[in-house]
PDB file of N, CA and C in Angstrom:
ATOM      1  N   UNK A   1      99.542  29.638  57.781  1.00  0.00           N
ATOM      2  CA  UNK A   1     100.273  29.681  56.531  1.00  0.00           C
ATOM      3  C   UNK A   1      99.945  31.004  55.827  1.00  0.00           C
ATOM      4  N   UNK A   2     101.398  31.401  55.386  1.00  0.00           N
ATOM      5  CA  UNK A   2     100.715  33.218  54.837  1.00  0.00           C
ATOM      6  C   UNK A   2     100.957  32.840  53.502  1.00  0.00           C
ATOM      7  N   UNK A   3     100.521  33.589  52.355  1.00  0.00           N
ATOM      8  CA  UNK A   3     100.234  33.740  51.067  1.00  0.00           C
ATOM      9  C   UNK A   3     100.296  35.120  50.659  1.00  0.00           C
ATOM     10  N   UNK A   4     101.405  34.900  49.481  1.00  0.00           N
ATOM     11  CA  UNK A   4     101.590  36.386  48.874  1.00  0.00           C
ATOM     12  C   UNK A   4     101.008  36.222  47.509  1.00  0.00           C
ATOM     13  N   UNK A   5     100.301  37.743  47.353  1.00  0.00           N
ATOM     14  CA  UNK A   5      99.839  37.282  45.717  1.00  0.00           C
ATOM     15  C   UNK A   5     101.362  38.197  44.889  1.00  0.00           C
ATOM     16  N   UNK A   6     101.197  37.745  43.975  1.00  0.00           N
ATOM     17  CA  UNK A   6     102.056  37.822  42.645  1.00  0.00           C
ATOM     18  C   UNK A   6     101.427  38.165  41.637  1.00  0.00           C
ATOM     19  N   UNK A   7     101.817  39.213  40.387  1.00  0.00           N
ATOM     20  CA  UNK A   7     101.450  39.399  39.449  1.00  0.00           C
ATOM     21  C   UNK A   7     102.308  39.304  38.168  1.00  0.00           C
ATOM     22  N   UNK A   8     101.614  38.784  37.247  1.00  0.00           N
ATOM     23  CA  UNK A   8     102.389  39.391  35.887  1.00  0.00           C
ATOM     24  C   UNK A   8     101.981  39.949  34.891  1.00  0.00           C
ATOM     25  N   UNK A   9     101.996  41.346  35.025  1.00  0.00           N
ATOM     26  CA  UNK A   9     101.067  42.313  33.991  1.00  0.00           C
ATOM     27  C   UNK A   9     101.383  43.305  33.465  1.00  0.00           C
ATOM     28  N   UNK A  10     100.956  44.025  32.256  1.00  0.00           N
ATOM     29  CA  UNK A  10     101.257  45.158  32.208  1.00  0.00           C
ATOM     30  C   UNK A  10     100.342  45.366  30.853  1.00  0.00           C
ATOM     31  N   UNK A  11     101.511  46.387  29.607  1.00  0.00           N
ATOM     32  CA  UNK A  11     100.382  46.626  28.512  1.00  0.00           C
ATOM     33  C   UNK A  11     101.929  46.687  27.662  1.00  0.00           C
ATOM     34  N   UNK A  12     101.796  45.592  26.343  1.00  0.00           N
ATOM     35  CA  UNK A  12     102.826  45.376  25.349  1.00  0.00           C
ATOM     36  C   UNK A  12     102.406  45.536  24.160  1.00  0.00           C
ATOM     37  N   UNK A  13     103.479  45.938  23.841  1.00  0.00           N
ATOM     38  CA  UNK A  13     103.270  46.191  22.046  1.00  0.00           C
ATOM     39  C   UNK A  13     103.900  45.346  21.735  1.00  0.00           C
ATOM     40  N   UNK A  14     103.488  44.443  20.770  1.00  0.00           N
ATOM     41  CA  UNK A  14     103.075  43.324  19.970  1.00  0.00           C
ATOM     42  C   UNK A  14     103.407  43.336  18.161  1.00  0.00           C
ATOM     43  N   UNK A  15     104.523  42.582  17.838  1.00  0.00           N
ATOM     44  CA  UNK A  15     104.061  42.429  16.002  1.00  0.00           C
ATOM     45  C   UNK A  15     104.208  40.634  16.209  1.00  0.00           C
ATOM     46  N   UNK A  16     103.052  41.046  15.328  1.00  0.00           N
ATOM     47  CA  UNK A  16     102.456  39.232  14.651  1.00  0.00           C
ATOM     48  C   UNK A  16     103.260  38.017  14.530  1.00  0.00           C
ATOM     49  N   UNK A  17     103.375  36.861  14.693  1.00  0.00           N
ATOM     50  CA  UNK A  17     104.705  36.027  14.062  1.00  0.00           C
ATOM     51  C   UNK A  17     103.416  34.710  13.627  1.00  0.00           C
ATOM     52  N   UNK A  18     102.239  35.198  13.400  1.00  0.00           N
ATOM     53  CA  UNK A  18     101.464  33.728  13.145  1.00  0.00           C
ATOM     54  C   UNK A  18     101.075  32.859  14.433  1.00  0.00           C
ATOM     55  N   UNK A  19      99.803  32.733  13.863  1.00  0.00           N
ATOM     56  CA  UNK A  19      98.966  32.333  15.522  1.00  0.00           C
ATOM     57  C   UNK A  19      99.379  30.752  16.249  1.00  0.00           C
ATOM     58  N   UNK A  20     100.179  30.155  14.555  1.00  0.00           N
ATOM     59  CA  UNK A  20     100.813  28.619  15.662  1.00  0.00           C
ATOM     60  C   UNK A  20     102.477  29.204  15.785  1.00  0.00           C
ATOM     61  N   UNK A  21     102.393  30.679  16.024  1.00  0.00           N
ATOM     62  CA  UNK A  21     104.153  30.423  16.251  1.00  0.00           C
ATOM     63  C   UNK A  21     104.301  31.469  17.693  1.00  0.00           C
ATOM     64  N   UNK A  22     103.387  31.082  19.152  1.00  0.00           N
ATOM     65  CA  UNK A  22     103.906  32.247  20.224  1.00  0.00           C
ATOM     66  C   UNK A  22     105.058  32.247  20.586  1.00  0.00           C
ATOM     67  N   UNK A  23     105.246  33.312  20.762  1.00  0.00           N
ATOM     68  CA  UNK A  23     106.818  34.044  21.513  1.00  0.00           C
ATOM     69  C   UNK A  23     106.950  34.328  22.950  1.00  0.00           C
ATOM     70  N   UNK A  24     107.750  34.637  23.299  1.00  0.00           N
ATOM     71  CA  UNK A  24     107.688  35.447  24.529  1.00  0.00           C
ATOM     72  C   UNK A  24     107.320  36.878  24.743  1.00  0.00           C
ATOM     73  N   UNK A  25     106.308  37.168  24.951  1.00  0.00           N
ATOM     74  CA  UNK A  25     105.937  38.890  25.009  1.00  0.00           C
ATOM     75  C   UNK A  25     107.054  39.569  25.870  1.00  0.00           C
ATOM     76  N   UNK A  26     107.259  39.815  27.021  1.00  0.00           N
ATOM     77  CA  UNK A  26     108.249  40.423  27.403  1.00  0.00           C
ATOM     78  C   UNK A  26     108.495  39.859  28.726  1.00  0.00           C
ATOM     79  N   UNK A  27     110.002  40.158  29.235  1.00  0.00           N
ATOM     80  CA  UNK A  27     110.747  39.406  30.119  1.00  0.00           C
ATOM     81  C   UNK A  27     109.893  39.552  31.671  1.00  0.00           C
ATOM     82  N   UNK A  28     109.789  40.667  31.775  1.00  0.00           N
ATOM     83  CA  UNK A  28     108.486  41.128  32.789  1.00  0.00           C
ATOM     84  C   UNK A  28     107.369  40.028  32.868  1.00  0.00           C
ATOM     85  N   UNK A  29     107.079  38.899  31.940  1.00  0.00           N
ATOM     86  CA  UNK A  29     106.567  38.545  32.062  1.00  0.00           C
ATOM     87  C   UNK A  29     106.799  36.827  32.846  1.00  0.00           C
ATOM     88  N   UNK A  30     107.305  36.734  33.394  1.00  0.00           N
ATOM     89  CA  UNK A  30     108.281  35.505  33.331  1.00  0.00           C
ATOM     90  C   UNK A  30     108.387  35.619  35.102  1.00  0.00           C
ATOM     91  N   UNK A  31     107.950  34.480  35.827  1.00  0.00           N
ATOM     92  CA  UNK A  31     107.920  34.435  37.339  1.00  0.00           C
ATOM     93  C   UNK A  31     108.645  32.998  37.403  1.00  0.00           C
ATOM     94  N   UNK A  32     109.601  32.473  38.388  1.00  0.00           N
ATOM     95  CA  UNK A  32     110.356  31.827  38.950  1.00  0.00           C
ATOM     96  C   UNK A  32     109.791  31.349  40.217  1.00  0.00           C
ATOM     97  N   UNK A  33     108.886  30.314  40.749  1.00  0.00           N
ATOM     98  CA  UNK A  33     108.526  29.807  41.816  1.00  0.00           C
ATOM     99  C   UNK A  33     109.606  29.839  43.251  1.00  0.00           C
ATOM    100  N   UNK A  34     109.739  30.254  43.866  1.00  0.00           N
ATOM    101  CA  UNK A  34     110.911  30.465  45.264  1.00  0.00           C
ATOM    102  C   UNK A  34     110.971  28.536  45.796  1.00  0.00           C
ATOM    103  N   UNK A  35     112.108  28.915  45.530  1.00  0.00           N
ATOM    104  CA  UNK A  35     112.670  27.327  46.295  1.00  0.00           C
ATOM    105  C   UNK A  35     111.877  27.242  48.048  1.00  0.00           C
ATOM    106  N   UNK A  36     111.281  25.971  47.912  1.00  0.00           N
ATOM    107  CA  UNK A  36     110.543  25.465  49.235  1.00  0.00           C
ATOM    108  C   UNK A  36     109.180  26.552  49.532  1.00  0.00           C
ATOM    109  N   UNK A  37     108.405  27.232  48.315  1.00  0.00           N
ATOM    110  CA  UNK A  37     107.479  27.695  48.137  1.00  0.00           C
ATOM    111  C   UNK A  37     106.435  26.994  47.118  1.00  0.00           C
ATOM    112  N   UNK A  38     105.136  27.267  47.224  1.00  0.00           N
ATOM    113  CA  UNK A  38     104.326  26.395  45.964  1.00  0.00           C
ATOM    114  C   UNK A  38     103.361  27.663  45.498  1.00  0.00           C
ATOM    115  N   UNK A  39     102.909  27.572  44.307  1.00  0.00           N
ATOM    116  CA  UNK A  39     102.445  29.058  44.079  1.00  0.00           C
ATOM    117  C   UNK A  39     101.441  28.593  43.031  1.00  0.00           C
ATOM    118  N   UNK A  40     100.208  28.835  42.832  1.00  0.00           N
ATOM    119  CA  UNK A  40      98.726  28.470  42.039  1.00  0.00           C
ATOM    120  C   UNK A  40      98.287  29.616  41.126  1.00  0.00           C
ATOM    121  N   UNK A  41      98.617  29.581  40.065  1.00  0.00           N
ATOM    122  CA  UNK A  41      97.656  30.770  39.139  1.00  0.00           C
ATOM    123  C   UNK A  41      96.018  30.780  39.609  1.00  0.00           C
ATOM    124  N   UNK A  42      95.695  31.886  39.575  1.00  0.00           N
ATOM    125  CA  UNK A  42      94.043  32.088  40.245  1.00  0.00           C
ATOM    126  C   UNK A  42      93.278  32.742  38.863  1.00  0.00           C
ATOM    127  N   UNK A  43      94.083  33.553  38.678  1.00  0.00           N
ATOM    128  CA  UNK A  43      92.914  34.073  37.069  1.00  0.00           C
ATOM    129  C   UNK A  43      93.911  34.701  36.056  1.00  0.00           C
ATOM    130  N   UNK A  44      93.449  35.099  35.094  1.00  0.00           N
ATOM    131  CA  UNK A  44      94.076  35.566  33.937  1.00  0.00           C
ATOM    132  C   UNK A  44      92.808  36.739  33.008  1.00  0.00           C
ATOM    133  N   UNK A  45      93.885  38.069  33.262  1.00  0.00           N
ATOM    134  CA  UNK A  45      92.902  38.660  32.431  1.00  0.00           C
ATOM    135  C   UNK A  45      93.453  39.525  31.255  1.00  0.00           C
ATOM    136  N   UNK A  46      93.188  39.361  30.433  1.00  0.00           N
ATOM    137  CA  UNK A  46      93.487  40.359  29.122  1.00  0.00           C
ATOM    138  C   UNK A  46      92.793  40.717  28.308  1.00  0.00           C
ATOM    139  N   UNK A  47      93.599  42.142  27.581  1.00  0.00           N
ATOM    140  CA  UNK A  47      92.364  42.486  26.223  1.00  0.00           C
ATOM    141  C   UNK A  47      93.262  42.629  25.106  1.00  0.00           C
ATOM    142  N   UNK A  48      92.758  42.973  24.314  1.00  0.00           N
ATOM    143  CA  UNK A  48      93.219  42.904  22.615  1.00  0.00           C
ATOM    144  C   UNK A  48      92.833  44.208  21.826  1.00  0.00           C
ATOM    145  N   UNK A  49      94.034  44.805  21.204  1.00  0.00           N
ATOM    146  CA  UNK A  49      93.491  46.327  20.595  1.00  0.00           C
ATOM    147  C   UNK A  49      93.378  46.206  19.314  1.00  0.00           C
ATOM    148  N   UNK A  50      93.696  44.595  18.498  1.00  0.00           N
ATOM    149  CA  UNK A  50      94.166  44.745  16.941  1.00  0.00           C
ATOM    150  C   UNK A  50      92.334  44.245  16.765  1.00  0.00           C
ATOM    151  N   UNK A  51      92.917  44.156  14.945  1.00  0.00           N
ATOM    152  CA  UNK A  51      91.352  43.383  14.562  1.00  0.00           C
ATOM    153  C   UNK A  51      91.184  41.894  14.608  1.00  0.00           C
ATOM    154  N   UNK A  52      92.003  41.104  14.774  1.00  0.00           N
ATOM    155  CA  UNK A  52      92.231  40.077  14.687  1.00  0.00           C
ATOM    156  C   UNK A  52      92.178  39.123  16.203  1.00  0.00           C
ATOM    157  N   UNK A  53      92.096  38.447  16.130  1.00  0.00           N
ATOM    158  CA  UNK A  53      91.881  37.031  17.200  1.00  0.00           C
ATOM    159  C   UNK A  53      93.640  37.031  17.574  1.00  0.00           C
ATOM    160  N   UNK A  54      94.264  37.047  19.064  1.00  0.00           N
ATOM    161  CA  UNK A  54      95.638  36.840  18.897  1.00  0.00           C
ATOM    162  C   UNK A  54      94.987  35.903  20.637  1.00  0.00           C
ATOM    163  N   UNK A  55      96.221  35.186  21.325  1.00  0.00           N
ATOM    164  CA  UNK A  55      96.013  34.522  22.450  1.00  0.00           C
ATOM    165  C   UNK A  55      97.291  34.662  23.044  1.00  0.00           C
ATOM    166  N   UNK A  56      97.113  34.331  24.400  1.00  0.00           N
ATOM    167  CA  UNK A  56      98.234  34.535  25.405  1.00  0.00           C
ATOM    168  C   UNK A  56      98.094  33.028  25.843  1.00  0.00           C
ATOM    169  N   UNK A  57      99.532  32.466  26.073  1.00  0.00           N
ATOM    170  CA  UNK A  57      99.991  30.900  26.378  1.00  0.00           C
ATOM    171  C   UNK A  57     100.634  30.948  27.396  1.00  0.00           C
ATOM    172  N   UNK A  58      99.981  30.560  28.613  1.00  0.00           N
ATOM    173  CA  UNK A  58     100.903  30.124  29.775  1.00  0.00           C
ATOM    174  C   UNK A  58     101.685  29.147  29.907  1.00  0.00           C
ATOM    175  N   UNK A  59     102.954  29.424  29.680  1.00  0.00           N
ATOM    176  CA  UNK A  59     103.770  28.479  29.736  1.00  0.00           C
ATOM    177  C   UNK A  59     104.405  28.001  30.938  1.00  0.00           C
ATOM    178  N   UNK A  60     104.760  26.808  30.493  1.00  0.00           N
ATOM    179  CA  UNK A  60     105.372  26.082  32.216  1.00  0.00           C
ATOM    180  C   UNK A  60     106.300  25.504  32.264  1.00  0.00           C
ATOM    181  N   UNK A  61     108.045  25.812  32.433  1.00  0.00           N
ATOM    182  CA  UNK A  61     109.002  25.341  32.444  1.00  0.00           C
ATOM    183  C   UNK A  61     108.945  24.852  30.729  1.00  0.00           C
ATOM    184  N   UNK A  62     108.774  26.005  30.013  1.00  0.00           N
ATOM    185  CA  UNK A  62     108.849  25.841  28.342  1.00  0.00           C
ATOM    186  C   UNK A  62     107.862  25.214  27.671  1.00  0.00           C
ATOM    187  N   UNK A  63     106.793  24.140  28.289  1.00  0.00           N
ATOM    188  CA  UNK A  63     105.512  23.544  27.762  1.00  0.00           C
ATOM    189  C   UNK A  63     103.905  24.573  27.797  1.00  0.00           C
ATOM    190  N   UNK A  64     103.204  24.191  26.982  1.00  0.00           N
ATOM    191  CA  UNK A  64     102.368  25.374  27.032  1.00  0.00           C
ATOM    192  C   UNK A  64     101.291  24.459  28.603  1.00  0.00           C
ATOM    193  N   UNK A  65     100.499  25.175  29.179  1.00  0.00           N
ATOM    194  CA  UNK A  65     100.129  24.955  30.180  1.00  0.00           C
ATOM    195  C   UNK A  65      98.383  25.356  30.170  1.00  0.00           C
ATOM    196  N   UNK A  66      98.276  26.276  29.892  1.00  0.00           N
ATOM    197  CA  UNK A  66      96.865  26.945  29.878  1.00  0.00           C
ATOM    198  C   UNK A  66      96.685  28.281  28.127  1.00  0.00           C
ATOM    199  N   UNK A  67      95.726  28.092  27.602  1.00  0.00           N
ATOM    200  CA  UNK A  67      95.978  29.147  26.271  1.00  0.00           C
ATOM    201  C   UNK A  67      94.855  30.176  26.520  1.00  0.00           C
ATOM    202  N   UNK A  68      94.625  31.429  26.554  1.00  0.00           N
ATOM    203  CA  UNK A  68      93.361  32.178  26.618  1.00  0.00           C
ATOM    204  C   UNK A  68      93.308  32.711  25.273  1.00  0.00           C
ATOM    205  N   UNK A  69      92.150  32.499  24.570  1.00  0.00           N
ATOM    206  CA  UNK A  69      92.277  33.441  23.278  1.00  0.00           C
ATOM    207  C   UNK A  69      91.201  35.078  23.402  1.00  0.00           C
ATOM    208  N   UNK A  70      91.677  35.793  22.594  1.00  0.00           N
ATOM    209  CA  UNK A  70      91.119  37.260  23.378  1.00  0.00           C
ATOM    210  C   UNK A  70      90.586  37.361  21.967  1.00  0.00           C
ATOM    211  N   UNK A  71      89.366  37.737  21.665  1.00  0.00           N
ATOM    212  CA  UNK A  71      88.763  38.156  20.492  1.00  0.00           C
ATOM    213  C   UNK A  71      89.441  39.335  19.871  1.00  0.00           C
ATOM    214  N   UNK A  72      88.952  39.661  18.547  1.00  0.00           N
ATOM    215  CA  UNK A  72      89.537  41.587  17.707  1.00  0.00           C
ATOM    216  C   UNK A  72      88.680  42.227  19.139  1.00  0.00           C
ATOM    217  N   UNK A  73      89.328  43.317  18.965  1.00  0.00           N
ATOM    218  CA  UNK A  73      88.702  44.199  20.034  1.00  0.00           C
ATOM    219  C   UNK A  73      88.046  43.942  21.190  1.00  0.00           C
ATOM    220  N   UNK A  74      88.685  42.627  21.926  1.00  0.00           N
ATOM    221  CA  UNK A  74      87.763  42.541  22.805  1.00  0.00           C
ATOM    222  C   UNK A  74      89.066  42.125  24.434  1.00  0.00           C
ATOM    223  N   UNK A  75      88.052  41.386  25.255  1.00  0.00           N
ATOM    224  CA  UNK A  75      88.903  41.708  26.066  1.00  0.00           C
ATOM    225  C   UNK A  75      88.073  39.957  27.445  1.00  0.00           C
ATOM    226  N   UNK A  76      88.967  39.398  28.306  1.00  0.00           N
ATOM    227  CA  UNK A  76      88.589  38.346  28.576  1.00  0.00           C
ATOM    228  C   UNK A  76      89.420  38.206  30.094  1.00  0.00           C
ATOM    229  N   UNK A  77      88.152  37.671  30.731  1.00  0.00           N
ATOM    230  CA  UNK A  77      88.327  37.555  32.641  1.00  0.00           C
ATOM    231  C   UNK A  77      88.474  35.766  32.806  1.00  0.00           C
ATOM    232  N   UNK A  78      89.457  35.262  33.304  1.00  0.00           N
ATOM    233  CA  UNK A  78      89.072  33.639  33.132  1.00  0.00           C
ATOM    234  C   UNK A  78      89.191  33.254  34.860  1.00  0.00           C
ATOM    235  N   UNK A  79      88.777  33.261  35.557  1.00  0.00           N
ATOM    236  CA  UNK A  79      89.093  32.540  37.017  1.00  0.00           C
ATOM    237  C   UNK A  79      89.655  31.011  36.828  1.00  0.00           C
ATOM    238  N   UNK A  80      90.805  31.033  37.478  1.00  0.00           N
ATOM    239  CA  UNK A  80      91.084  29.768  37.070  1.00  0.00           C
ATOM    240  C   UNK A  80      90.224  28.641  38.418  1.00  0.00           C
ATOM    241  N   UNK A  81      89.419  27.584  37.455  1.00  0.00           N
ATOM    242  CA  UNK A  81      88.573  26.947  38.465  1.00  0.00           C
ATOM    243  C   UNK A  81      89.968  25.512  38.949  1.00  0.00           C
ATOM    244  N   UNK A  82      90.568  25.157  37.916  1.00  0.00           N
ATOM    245  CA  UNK A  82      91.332  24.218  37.846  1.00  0.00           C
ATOM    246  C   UNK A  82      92.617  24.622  38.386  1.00  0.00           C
ATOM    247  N   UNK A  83      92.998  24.897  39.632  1.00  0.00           N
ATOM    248  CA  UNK A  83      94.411  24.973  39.481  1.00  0.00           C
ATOM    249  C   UNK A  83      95.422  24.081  39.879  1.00  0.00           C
ATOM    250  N   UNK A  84      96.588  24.513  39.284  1.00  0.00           N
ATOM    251  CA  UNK A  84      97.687  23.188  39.679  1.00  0.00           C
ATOM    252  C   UNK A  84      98.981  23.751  40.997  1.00  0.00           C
ATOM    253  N   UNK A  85      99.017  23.226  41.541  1.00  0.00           N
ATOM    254  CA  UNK A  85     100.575  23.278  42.648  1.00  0.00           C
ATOM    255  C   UNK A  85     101.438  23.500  41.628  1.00  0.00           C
ATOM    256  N   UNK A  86     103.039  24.910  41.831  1.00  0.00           N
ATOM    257  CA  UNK A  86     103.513  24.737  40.980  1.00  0.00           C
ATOM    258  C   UNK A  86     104.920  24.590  41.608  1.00  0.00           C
ATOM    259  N   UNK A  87     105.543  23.669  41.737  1.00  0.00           N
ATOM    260  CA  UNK A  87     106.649  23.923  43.202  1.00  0.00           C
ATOM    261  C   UNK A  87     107.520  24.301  43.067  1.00  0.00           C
ATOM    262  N   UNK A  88     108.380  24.924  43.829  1.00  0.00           N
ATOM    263  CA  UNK A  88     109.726  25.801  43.553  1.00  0.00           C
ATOM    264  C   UNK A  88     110.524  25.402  42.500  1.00  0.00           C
ATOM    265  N   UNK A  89     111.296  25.971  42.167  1.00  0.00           N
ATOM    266  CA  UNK A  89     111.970  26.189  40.764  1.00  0.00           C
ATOM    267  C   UNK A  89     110.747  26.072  39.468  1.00  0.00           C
ATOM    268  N   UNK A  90     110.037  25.944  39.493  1.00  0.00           N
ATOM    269  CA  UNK A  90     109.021  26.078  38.247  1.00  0.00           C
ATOM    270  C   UNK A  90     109.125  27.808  37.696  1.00  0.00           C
ATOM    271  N   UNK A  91     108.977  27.833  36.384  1.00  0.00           N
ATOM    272  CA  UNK A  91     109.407  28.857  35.648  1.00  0.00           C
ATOM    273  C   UNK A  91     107.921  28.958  35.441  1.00  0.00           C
ATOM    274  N   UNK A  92     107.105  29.977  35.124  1.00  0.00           N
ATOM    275  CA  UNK A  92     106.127  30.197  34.420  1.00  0.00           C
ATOM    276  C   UNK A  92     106.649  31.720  33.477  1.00  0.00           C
ATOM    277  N   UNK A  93     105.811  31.543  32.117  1.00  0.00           N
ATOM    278  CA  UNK A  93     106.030  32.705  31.448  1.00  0.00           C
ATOM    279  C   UNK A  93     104.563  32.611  30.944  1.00  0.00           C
ATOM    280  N   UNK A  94     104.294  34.069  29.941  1.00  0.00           N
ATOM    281  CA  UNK A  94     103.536  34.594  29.058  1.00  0.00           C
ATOM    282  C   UNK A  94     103.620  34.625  28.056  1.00  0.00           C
ATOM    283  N   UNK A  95     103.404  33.660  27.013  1.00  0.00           N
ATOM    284  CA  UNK A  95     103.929  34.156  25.443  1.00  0.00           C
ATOM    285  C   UNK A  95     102.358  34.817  24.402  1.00  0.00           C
ATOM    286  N   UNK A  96     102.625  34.821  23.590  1.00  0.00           N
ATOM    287  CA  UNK A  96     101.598  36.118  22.543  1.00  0.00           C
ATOM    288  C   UNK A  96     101.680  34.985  21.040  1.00  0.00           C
ATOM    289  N   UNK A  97     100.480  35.044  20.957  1.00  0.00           N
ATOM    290  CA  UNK A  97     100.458  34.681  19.416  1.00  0.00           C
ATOM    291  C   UNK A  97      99.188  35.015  18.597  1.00  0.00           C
ATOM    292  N   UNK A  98      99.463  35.855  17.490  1.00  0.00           N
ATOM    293  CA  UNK A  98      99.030  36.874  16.931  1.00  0.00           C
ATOM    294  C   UNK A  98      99.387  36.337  15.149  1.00  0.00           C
ATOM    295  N   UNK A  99      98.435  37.138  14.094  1.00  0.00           N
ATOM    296  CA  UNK A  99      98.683  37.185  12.899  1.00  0.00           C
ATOM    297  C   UNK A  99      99.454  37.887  12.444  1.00  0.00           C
ATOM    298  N   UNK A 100     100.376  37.138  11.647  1.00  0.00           N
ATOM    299  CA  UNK A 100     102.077  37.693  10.823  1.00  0.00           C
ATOM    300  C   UNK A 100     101.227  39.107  10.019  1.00  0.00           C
ATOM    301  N   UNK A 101     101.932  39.927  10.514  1.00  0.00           N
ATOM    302  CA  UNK A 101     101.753  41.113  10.040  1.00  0.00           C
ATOM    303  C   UNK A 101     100.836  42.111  10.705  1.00  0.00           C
ATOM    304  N   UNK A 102     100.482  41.356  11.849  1.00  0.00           N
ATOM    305  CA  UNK A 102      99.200  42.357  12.693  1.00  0.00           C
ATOM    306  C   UNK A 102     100.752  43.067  13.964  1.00  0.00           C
ATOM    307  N   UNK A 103      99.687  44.293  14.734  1.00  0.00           N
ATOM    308  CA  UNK A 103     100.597  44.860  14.946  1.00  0.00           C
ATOM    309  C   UNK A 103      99.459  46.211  16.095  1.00  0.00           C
ATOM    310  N   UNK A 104     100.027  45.845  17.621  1.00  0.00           N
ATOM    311  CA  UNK A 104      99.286  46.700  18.376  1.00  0.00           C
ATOM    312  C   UNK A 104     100.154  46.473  19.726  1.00  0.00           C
ATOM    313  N   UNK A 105      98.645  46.635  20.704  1.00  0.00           N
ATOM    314  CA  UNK A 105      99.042  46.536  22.047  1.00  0.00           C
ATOM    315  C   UNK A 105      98.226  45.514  22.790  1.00  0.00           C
ATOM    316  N   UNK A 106      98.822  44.988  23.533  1.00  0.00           N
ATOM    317  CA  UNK A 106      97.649  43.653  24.485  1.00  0.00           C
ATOM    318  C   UNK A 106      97.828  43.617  25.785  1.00  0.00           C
ATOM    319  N   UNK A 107      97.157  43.955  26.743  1.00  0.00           N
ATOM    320  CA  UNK A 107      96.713  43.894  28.464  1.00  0.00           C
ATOM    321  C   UNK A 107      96.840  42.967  28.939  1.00  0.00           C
ATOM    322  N   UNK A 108      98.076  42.578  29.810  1.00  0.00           N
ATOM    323  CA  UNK A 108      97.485  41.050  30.287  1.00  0.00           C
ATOM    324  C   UNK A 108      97.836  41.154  32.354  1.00  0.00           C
ATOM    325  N   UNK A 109      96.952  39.753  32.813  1.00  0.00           N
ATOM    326  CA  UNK A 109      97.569  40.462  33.990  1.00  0.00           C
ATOM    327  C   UNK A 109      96.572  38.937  34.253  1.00  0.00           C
ATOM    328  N   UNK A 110      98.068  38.471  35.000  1.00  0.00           N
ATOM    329  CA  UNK A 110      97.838  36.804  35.215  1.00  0.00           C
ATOM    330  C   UNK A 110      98.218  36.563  36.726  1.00  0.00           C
ATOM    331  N   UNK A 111      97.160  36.712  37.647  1.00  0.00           N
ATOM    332  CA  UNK A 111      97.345  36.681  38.982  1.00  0.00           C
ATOM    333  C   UNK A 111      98.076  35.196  39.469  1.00  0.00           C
ATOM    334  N   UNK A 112      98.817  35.117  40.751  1.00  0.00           N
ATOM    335  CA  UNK A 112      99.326  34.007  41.501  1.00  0.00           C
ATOM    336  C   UNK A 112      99.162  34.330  42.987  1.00  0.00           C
ATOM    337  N   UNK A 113      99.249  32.917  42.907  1.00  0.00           N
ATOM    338  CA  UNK A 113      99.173  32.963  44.997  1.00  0.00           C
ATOM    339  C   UNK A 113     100.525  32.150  44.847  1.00  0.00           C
ATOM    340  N   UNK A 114     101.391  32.674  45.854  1.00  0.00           N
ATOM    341  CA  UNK A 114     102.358  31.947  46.166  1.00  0.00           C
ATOM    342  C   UNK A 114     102.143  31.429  48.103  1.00  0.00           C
ATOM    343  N   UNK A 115     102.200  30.429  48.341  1.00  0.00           N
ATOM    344  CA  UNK A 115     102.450  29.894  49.481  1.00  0.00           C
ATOM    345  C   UNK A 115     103.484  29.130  50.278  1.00  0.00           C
TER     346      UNK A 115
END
């Protein structure tokens, strides 16, 4: 059985909408499971350039799924010990939630195995 890894990462600029209101950071961020494929998030890593506490929400077919929160200035490695089967047609995205009125850039880069 072969296994491709998958990524979804990059570096976004970010304004605030309030830490119970995440959005979608950007479309780039957003993976589609391949019909008659199953695919496992393995880790999640990001950092944070504002002063403030903001978090990244893995979402799953629109429900939140996993939340990482990234400290002011800091930056966070999570191996995922728990993972779930996610089977074809499953949507996963990245959303951002940050303080209304804060305003930067955030690193994220949320590995997959697809099988």
């Amino acid at each position: 059985m072969q296994s491709t890894p998958r990524f979804l990462q990059g570096v976004f600029p970010f304004e605030g909408k309030g830490l119970e209101s995440p959005f979608p950071l950007d479309a780039a961020l957003t993976y589609t499971v391949p019909p008659g494929a199953v695919t496992q998030p393995v880790y999640f890593r990001g950092g944070n350039g504002i002063d403030d506490l903001v978090y990244i929400v893995l979402m799953r077919d629109g429900r939140p799924m996993r939340y990482f929160p990234i400290g002011a200035k800091g930056d966070v490695h999570v191996p995922l010990r728990v993972v779930e089967d996610l089977d074809g047609g499953t949507v996963v995205e990245l959303y951002l939630a940050a303080p209304t009125g804060s305003a930067g850039w955030i690193v994220v880069d949320l590995g997959l195995v697809e099988v």
